[in-house]
C-alpha atoms as a PDB file:
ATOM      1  CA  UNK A   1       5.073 -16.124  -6.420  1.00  0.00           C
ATOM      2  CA  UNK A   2       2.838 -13.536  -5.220  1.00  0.00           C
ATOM      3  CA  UNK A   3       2.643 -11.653  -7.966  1.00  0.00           C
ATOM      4  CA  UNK A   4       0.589 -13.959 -10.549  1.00  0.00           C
ATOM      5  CA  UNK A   5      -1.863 -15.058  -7.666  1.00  0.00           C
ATOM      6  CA  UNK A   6      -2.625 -11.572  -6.718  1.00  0.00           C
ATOM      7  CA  UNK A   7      -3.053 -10.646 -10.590  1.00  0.00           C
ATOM      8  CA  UNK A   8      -5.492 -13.368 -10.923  1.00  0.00           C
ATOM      9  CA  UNK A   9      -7.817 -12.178  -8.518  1.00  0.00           C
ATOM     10  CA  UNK A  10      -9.948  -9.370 -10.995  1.00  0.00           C
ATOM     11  CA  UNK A  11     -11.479  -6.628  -8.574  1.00  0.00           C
ATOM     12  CA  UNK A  12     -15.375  -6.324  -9.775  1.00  0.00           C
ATOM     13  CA  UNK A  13     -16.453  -2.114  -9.120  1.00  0.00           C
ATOM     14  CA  UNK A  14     -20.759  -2.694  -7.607  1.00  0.00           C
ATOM     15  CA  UNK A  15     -20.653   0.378  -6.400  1.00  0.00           C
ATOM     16  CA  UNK A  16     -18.117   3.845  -6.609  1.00  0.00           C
ATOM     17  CA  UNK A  17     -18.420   6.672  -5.213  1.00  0.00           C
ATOM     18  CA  UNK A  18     -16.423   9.742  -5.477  1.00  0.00           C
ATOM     19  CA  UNK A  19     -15.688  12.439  -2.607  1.00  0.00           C
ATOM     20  CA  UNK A  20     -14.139  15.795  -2.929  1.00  0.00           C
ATOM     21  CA  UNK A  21     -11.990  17.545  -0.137  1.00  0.00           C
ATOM     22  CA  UNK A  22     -14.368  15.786   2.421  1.00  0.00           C
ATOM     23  CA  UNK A  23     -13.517  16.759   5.805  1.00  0.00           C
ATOM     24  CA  UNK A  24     -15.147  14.069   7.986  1.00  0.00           C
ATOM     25  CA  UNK A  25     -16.180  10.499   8.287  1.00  0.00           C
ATOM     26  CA  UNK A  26     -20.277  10.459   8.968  1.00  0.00           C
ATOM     27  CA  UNK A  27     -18.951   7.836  11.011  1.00  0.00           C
ATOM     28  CA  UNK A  28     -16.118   7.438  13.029  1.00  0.00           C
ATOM     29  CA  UNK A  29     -16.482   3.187  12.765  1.00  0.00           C
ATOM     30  CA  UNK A  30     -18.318   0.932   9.870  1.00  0.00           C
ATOM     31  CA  UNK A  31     -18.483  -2.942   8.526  1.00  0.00           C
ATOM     32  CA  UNK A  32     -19.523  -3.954   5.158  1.00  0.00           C
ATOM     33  CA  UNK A  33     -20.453  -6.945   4.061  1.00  0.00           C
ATOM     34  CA  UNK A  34     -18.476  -6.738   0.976  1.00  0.00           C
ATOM     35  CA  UNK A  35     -14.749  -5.756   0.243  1.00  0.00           C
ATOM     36  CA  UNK A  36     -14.290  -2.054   0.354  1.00  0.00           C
ATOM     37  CA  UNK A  37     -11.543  -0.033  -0.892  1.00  0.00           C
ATOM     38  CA  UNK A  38     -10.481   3.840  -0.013  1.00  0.00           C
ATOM     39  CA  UNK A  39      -8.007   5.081  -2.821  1.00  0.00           C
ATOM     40  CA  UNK A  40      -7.253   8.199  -1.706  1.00  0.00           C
ATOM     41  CA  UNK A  41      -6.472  11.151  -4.344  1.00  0.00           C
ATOM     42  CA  UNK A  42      -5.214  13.698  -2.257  1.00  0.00           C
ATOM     43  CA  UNK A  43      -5.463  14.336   2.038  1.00  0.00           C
ATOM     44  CA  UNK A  44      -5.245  11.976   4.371  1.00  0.00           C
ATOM     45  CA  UNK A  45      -6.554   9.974   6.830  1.00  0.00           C
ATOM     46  CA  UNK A  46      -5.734   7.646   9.569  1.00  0.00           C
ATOM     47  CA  UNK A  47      -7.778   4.384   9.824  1.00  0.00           C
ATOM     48  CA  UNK A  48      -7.570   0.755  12.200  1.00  0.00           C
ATOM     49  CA  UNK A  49      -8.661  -2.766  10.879  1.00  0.00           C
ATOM     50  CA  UNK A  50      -8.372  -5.285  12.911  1.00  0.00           C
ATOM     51  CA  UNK A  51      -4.814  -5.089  14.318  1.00  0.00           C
ATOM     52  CA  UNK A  52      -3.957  -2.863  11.616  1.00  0.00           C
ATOM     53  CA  UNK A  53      -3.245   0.650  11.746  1.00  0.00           C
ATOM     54  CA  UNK A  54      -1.731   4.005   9.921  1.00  0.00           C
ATOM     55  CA  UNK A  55      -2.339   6.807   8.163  1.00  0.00           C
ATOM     56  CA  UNK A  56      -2.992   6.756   4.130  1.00  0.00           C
ATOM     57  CA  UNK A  57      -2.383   9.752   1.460  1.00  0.00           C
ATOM     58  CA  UNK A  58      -2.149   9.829  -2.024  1.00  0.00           C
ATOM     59  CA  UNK A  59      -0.404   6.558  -3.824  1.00  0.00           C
ATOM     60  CA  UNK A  60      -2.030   4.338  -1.501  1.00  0.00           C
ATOM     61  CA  UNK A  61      -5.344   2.119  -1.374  1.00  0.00           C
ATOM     62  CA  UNK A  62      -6.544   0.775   2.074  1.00  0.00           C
ATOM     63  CA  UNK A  63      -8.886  -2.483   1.520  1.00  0.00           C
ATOM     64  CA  UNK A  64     -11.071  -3.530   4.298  1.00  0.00           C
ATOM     65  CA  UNK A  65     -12.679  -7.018   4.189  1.00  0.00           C
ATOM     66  CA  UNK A  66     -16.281  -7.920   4.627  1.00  0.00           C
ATOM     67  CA  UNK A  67     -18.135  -7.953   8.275  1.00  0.00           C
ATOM     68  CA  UNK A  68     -14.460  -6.440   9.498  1.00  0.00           C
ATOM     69  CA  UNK A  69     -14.693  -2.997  11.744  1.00  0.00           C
ATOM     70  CA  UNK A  70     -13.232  -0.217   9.839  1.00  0.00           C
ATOM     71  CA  UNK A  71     -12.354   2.471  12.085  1.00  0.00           C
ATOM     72  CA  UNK A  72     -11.007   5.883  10.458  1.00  0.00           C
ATOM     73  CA  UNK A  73     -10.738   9.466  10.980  1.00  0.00           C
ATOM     74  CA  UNK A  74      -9.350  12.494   8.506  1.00  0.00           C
ATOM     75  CA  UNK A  75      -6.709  14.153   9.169  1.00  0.00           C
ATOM     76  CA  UNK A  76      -6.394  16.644   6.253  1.00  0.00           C
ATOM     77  CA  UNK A  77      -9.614  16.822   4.100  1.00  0.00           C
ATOM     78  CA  UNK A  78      -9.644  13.434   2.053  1.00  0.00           C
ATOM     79  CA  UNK A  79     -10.218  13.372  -1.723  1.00  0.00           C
ATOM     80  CA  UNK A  80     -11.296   9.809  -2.307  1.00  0.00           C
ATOM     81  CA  UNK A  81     -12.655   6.979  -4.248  1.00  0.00           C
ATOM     82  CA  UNK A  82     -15.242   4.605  -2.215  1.00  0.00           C
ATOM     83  CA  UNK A  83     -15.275   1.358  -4.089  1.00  0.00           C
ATOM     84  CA  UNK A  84     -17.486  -1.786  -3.152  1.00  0.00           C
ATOM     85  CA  UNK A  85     -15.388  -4.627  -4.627  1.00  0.00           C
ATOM     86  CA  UNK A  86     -16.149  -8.285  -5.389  1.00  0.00           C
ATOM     87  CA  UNK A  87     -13.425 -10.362  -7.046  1.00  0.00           C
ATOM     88  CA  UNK A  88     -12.595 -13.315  -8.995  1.00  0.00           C
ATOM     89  CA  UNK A  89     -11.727 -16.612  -7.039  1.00  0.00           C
ATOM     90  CA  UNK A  90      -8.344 -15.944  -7.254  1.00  0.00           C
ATOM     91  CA  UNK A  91      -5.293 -17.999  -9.941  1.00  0.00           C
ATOM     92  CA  UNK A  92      -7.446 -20.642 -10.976  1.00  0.00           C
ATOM     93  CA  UNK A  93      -4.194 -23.033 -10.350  1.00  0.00           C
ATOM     94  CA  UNK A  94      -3.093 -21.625  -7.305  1.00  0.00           C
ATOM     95  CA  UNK A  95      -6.641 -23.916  -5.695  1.00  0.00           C
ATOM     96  CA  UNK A  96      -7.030 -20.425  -3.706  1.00  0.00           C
ATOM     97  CA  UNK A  97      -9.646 -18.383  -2.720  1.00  0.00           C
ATOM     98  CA  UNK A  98      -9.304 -14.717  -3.254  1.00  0.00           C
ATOM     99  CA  UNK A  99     -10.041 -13.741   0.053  1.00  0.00           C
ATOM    100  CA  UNK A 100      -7.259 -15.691   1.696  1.00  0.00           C
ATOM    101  CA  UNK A 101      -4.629 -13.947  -0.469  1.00  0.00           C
ATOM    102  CA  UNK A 102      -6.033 -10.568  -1.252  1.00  0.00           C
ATOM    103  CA  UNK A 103      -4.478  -7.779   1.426  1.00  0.00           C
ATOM    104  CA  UNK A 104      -6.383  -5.813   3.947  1.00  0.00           C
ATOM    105  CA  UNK A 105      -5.217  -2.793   5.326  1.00  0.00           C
ATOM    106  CA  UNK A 106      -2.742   0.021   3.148  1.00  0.00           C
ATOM    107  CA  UNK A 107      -0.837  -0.726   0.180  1.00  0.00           C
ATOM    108  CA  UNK A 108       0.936   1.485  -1.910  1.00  0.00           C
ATOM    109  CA  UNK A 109       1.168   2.057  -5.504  1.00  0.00           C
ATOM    110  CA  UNK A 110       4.695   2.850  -7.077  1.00  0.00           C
ATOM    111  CA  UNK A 111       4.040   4.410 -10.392  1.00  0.00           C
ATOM    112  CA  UNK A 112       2.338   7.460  -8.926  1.00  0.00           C
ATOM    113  CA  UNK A 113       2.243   9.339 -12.192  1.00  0.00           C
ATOM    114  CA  UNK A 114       0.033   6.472 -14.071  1.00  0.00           C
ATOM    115  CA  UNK A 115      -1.977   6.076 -10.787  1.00  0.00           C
ATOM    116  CA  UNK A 116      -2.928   9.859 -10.850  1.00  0.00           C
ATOM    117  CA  UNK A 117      -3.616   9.893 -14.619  1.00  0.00           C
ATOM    118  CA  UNK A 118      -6.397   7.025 -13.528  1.00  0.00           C
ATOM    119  CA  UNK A 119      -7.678   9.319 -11.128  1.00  0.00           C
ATOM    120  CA  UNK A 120      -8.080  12.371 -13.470  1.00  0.00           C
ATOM    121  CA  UNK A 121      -9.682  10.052 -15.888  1.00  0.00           C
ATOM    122  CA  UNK A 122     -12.125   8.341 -13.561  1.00  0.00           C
ATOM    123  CA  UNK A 123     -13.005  12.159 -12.437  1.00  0.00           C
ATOM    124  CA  UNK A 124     -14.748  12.438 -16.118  1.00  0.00           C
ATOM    125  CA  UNK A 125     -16.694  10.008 -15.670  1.00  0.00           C
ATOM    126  CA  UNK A 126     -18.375  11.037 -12.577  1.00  0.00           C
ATOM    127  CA  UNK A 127     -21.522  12.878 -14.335  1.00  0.00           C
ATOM    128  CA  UNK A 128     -22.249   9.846 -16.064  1.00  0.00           C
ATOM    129  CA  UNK A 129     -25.362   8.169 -15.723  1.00  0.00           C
ATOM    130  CA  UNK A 130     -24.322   4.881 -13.316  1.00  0.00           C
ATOM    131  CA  UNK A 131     -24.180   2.213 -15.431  1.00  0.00           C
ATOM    132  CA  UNK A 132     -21.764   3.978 -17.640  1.00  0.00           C
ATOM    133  CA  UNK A 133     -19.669   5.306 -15.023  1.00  0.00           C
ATOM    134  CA  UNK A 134     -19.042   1.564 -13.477  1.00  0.00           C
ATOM    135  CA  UNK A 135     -18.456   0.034 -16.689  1.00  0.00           C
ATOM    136  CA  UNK A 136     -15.315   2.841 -16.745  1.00  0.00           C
ATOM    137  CA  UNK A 137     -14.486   2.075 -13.344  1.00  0.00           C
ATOM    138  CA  UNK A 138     -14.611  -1.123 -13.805  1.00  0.00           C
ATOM    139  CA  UNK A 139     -11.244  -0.524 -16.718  1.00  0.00           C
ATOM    140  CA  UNK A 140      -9.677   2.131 -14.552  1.00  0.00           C
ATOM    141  CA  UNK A 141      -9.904   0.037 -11.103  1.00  0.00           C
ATOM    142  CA  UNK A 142      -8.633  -2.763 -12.343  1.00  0.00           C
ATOM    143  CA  UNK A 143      -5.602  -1.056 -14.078  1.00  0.00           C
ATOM    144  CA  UNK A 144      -4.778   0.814 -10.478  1.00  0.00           C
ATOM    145  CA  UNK A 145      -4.773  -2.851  -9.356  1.00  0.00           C
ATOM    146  CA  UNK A 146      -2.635  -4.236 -11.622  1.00  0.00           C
ATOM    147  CA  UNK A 147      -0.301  -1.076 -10.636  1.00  0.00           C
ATOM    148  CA  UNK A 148      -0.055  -2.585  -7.286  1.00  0.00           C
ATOM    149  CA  UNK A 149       0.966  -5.984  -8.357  1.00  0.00           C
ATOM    150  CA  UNK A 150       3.250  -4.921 -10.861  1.00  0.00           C
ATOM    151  CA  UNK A 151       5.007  -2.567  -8.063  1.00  0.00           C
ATOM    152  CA  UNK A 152       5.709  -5.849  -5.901  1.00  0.00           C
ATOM    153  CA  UNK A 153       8.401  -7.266  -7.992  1.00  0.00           C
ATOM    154  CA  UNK A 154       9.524  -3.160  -8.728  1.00  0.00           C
ATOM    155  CA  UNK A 155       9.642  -2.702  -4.746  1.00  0.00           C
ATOM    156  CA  UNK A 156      11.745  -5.350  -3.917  1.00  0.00           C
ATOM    157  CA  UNK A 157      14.986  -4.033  -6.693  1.00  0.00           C
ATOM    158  CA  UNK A 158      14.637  -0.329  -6.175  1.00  0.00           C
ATOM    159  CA  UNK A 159      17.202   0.003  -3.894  1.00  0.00           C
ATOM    160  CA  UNK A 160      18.594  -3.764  -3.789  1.00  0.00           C
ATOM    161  CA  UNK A 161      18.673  -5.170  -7.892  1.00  0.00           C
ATOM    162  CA  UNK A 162      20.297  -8.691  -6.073  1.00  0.00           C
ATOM    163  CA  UNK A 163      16.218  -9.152  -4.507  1.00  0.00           C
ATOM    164  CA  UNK A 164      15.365 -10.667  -8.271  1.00  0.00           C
ATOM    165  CA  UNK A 165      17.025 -13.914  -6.861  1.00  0.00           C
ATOM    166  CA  UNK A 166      14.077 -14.331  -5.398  1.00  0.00           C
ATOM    167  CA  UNK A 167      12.780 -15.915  -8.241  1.00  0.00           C
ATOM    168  CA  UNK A 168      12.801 -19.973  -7.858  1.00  0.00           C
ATOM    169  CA  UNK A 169      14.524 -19.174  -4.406  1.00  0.00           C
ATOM    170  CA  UNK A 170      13.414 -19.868  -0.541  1.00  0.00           C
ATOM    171  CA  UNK A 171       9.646 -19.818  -0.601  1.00  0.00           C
ATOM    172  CA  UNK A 172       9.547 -19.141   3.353  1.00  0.00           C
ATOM    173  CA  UNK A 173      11.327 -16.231   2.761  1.00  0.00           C
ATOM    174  CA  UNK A 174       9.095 -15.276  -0.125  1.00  0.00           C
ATOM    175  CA  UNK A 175       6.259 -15.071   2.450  1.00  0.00           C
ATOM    176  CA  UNK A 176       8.522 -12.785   4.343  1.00  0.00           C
ATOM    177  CA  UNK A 177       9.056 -10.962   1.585  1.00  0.00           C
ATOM    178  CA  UNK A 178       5.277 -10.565   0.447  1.00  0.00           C
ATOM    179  CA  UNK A 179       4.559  -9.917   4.668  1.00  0.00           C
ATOM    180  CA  UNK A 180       6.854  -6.921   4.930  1.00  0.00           C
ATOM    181  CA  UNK A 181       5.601  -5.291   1.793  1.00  0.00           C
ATOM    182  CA  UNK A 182       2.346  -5.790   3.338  1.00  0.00           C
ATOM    183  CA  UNK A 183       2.625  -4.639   6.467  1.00  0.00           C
ATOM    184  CA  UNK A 184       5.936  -2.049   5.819  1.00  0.00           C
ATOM    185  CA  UNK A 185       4.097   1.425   5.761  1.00  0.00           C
ATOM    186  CA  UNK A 186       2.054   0.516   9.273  1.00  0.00           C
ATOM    187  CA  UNK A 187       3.711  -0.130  12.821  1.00  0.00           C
ATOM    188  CA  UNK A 188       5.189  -3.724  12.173  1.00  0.00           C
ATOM    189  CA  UNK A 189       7.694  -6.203  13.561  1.00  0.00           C
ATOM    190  CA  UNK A 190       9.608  -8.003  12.215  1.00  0.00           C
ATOM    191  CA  UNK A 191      10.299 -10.174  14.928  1.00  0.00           C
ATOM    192  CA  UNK A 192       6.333 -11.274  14.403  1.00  0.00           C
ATOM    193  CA  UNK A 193       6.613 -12.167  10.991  1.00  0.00           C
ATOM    194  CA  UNK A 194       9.470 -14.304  12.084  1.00  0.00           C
ATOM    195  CA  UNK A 195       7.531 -15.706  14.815  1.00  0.00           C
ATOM    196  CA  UNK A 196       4.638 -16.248  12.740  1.00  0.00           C
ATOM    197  CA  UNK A 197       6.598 -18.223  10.034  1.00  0.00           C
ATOM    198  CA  UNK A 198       8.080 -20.427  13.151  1.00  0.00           C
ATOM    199  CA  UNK A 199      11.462 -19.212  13.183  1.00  0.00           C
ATOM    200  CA  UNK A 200      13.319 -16.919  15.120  1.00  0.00           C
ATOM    201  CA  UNK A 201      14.340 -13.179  14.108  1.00  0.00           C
ATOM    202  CA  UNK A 202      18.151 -14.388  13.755  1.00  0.00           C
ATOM    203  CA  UNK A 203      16.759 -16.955  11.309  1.00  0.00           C
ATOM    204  CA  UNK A 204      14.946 -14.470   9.729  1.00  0.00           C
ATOM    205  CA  UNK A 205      17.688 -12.148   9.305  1.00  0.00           C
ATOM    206  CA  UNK A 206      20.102 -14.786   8.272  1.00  0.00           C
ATOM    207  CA  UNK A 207      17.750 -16.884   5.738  1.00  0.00           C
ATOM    208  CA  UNK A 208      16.221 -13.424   3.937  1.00  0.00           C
ATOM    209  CA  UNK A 209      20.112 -12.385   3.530  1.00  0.00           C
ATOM    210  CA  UNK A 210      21.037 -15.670   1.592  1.00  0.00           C
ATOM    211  CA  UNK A 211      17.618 -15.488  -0.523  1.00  0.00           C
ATOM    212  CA  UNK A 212      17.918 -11.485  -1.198  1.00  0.00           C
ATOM    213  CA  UNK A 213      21.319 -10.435  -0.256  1.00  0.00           C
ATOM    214  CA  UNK A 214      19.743  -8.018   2.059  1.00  0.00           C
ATOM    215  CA  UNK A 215      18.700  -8.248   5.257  1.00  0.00           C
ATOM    216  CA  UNK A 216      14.696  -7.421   6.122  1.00  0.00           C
ATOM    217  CA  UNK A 217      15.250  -4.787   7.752  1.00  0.00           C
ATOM    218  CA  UNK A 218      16.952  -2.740   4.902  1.00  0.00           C
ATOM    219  CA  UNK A 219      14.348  -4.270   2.851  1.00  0.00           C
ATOM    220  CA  UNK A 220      12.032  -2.329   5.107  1.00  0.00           C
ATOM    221  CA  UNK A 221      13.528   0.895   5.187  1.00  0.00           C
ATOM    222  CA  UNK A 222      14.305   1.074   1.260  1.00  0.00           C
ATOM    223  CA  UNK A 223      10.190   0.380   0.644  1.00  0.00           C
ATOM    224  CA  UNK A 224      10.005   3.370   3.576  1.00  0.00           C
ATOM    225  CA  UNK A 225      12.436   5.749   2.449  1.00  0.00           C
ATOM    226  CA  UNK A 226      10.812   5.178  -1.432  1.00  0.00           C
ATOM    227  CA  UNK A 227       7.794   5.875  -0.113  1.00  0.00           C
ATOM    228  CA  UNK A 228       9.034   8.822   2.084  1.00  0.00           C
ATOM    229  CA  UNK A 229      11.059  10.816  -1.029  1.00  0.00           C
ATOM    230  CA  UNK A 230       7.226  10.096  -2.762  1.00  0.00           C
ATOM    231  CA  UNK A 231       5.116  11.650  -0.226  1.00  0.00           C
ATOM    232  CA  UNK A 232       8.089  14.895  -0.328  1.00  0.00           C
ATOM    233  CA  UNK A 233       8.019  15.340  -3.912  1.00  0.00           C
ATOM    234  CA  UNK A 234       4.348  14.829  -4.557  1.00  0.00           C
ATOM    235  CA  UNK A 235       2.272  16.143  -1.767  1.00  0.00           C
ATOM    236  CA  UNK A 236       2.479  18.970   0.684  1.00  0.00           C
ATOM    237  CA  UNK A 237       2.411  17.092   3.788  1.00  0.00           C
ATOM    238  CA  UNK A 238       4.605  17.932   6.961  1.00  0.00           C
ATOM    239  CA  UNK A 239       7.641  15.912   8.047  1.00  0.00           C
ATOM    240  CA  UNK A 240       5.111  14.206  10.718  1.00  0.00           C
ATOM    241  CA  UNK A 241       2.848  13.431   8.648  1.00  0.00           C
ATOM    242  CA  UNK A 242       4.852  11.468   5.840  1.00  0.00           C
ATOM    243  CA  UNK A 243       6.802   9.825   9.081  1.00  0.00           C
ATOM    244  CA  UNK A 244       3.519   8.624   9.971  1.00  0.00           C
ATOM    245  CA  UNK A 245       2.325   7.255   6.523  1.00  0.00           C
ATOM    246  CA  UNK A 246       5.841   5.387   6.013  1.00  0.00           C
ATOM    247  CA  UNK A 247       5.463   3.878   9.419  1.00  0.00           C
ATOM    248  CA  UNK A 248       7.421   5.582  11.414  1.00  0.00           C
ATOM    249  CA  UNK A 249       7.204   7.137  14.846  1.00  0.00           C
ATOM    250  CA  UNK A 250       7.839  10.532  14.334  1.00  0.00           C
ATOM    251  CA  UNK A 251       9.182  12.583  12.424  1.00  0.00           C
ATOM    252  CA  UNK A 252      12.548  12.914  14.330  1.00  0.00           C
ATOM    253  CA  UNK A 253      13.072   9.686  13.518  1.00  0.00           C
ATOM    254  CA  UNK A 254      12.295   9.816  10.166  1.00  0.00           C
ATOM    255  CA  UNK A 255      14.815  12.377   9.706  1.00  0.00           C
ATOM    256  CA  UNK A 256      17.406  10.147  11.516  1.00  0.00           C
ATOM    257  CA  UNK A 257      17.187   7.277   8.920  1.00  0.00           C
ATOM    258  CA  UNK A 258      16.707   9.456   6.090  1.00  0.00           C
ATOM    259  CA  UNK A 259      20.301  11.161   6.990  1.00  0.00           C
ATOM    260  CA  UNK A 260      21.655   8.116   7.475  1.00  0.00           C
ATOM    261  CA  UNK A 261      20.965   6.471   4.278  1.00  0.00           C
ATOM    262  CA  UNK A 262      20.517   9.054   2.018  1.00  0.00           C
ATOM    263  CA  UNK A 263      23.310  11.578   3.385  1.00  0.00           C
ATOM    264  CA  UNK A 264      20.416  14.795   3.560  1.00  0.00           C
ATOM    265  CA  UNK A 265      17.068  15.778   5.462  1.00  0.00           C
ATOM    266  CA  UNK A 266      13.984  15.214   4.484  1.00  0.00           C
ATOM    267  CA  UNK A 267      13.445  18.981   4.210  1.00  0.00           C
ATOM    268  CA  UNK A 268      16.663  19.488   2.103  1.00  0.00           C
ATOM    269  CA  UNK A 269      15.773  16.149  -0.250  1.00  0.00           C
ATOM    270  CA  UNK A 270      12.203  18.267  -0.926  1.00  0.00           C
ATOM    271  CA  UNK A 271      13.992  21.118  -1.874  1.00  0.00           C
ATOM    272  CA  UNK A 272      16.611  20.140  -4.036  1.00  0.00           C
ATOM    273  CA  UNK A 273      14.345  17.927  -6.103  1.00  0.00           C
ATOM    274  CA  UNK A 274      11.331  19.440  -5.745  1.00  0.00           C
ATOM    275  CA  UNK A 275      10.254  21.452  -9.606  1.00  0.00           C
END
């Protein structure tokens, strides 16, 4: 499973840096030589690794791998934690590196509300003389991580409680699985994951159904329309703007599958539940 071999990879904090309302990049492109990681407190910005693309806000951390181009550019002003990471060699029985199963690119955190209280604790600490301050960052990094793994089982029953078959189930279609929450919040296709696992998109559609008893493209749009209702309650970003964080084209289409599934706009869904 995912889930333990992700956990086993500790994230080491060398260096943290903390940025307030910053309203641009010194640079619109950089590469590190170590792993880097944005977790963004409030704002947003949209950034390209690789073949990897999208726009990040609040509840998500975008990880960049060493000597990798790391384009980016804010779009509202970005509120931010700069970490440079090193990490553990991954589940000592997996026979794994960390690097080949650590993600690059966005992922989200679920439980928001812990993931903020992090942030406002973390914000103490910033005075601090620097060897203090990492040794905190050190506890509160590696908690936000754990967040993250813990929210990959979470994901996958939020909408759909059958997905805890996956347990002991297909392991091809656990890879699916682990690819589409990877990849779910940026432009993705599914029909690439399927090619990618050598089989075809019916295949795919037919063998995550048996393993999950939902197909992967509901799959997608429940992690999407979670993270959607998130971004609505939480932030004050426009109906573009959270389109474009879920992965989504716009945000008339957006609205489109959020009528569709959850019978209401997205403006109406921030108003009724909004306190």
């Amino acid at each position: 499973m995912l889930k333990p071999l992700l956990s086993g990879c500790v994230p080491q904090v060398d260096l943290a840096i903390y940025w307030e309302k910053k309203p641009k990049f010194l640079y619109y492109e950089d590469i590190y030589k170590v792993w880097v990681m944005f977790a963004v407190e409030s704002g947003s910005f949209y950034y390209e690794i690789g073949d990897m693309k999208g726009s990040a806000t609040f509840g998500d951390l975008v990880l960049c791998p060493p000597n990798t181009p790391f384009r980016r550019v804010i779009n509202t002003p970005l509120t931010f934690y700069f970490f440079e990471l090193s990490w553990t060699e991954g589940h000592p029985s997996s026979g794994q590196r960390s690097d080949d199963i650590l993600p690059a690119g966005k992922i989200s955190v679920l439980d928001t509300v812990r993931l903020g209280q992090n942030y406002a604790l973390m914000k103490k600490w910033s005075s601090w003389p620097t060897s203090v301050r990492l040794t905190q960052y050190n506890h509160y990094c590696r908690d936000i991580w754990l967040l993250y793994c813990d929210g990959l089982n979470e994901s996958a029953m939020l909408h759909d409680p059958s997905l805890s078959q996956a347990h002991g189930g297909d392991p091809l279609m656990q890879e699916a699985q682990r690819r589409i929450q990877q990849q779910a919040f940026s432009a993705m296709s599914l029909k690439k994951i399927a090619s990618d696992l050598g089989i075809t998109q019916v295949h795919l559609t037919k063998k995550f159904s048996a393993s999950f008893g939902v197909t992967p493209l509901r799959y997608l749009t429940s992690l999407r329309l979670n993270k959607a209702k998130m971004l609505l309650l939480e932030t004050n970003m426009t109906i573009e703007q959270i389109s474009e964080c879920c992965g989504y084209q716009n945000g008339f289409y957006l609205n489109r599958v959020f009528v569709k599934y959850e019978h209401t706009t997205p403006s109406r869904y921030r108003n009724t539940h909004r306190m």
